[in-house]
Protein backbone atom coordinates (compact mmCIF):
# COMPACT_ATOMS: atom_id res chain seq x y z
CA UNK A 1 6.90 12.05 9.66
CA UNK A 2 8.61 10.53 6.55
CA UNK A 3 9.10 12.55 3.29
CA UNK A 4 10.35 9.91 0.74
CA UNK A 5 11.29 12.57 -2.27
CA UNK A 6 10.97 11.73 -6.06
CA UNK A 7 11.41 7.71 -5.20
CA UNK A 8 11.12 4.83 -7.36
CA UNK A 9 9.65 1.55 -6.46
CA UNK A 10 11.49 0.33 -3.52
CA UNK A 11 10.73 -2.53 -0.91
CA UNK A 12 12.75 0.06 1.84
CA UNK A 13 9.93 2.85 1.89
CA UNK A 14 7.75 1.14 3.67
CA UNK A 15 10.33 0.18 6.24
CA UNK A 16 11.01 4.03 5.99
CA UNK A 17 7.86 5.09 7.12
CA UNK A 18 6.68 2.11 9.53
CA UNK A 19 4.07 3.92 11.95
CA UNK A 20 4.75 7.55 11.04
CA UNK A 21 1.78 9.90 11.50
CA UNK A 22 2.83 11.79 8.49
CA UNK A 23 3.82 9.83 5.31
CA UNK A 24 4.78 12.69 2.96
CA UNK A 25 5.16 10.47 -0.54
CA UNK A 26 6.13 10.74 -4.50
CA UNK A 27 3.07 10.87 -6.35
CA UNK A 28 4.18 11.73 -9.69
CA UNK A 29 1.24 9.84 -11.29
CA UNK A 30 -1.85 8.34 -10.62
CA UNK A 31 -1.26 4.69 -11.09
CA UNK A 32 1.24 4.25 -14.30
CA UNK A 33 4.83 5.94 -14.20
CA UNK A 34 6.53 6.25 -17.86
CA UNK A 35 8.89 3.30 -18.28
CA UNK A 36 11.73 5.88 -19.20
CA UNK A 37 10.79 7.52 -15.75
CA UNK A 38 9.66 4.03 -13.51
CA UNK A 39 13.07 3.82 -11.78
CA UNK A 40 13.14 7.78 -10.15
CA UNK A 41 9.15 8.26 -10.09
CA UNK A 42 5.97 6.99 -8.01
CA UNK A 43 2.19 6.71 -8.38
CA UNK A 44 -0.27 7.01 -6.05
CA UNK A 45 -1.32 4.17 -6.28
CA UNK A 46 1.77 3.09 -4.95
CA UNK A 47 1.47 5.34 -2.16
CA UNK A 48 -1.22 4.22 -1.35
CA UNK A 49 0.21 0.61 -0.92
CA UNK A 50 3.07 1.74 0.92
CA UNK A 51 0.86 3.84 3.25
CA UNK A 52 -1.11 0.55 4.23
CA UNK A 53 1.72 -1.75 4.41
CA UNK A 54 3.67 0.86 6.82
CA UNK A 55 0.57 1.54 9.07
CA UNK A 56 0.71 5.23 8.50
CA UNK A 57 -1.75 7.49 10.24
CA UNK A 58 -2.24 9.85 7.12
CA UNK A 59 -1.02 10.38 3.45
CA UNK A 60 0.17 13.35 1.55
CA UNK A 61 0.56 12.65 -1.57
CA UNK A 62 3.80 15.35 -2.83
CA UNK A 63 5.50 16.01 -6.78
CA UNK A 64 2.20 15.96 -8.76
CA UNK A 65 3.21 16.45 -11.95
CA UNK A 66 1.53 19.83 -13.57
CA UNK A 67 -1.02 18.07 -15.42
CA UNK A 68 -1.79 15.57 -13.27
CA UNK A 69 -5.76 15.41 -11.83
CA UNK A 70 -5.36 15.69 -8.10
CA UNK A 71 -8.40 13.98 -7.53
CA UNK A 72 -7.38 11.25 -10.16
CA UNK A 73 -4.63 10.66 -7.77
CA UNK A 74 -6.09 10.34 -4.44
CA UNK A 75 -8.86 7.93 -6.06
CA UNK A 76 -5.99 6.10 -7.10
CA UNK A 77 -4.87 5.73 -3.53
CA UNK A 78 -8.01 4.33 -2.39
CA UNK A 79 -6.95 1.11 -3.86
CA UNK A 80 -5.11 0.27 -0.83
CA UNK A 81 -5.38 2.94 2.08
CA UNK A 82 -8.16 3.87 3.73
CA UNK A 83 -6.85 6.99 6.22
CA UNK A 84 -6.82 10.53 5.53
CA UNK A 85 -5.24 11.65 2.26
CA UNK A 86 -4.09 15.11 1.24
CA UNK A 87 -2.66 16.59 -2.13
CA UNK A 88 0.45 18.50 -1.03
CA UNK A 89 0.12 22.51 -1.87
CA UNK A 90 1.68 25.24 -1.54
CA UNK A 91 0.44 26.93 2.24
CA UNK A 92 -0.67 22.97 3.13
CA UNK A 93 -1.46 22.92 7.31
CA UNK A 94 -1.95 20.02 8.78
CA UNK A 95 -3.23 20.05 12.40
CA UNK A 96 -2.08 17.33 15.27
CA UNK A 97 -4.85 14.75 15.62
């Protein structure tokens, strides 16, 4: 498993979580992060991208912000992964596959 945090765009993250079954990953946005808040904040989007690169086995997607449309921001992810994605939630259980 690899939790990444409130992350900006860097090319280490998907170096972080290179084959993990678990990518746990800022999602602040769907696809466009403020520019005042670009360097400390990800999309899904960009999740998404770093989910594919790393070869991770499933995405949550973590730090919504409030009014952020979960399902805006797992379409978003379909961009560029295709595995399982999850919204992380308070009470969130995911079993071993």
């Amino acid at each position: 498993m690899t939790y990444t945090g409130d992350t900006g765009p860097s090319p280490l993250i998907t170096d972080l979580a290179r084959g993990v079954d678990v990518f746990v990953c800022d999602a602040s946005y769907p696809v466009d992060v403020p520019a005042a808040d670009a360097d400390y904040l990800g999309s899904a989007r960009l999740a998404g991208e770093y989910a594919a690169a790393a070869g991770a086995g499933r995405l949550v997607l973590a730090h919504l912000m409030p009014d952020v449309d979960a399902d805006a921001a797992v379409a978003a992810v379909a961009a560029a992964f295709t595995g399982p994605v999850h919204v992380a939630r308070p009470g969130l259980v995911l079993a071993a596959e």
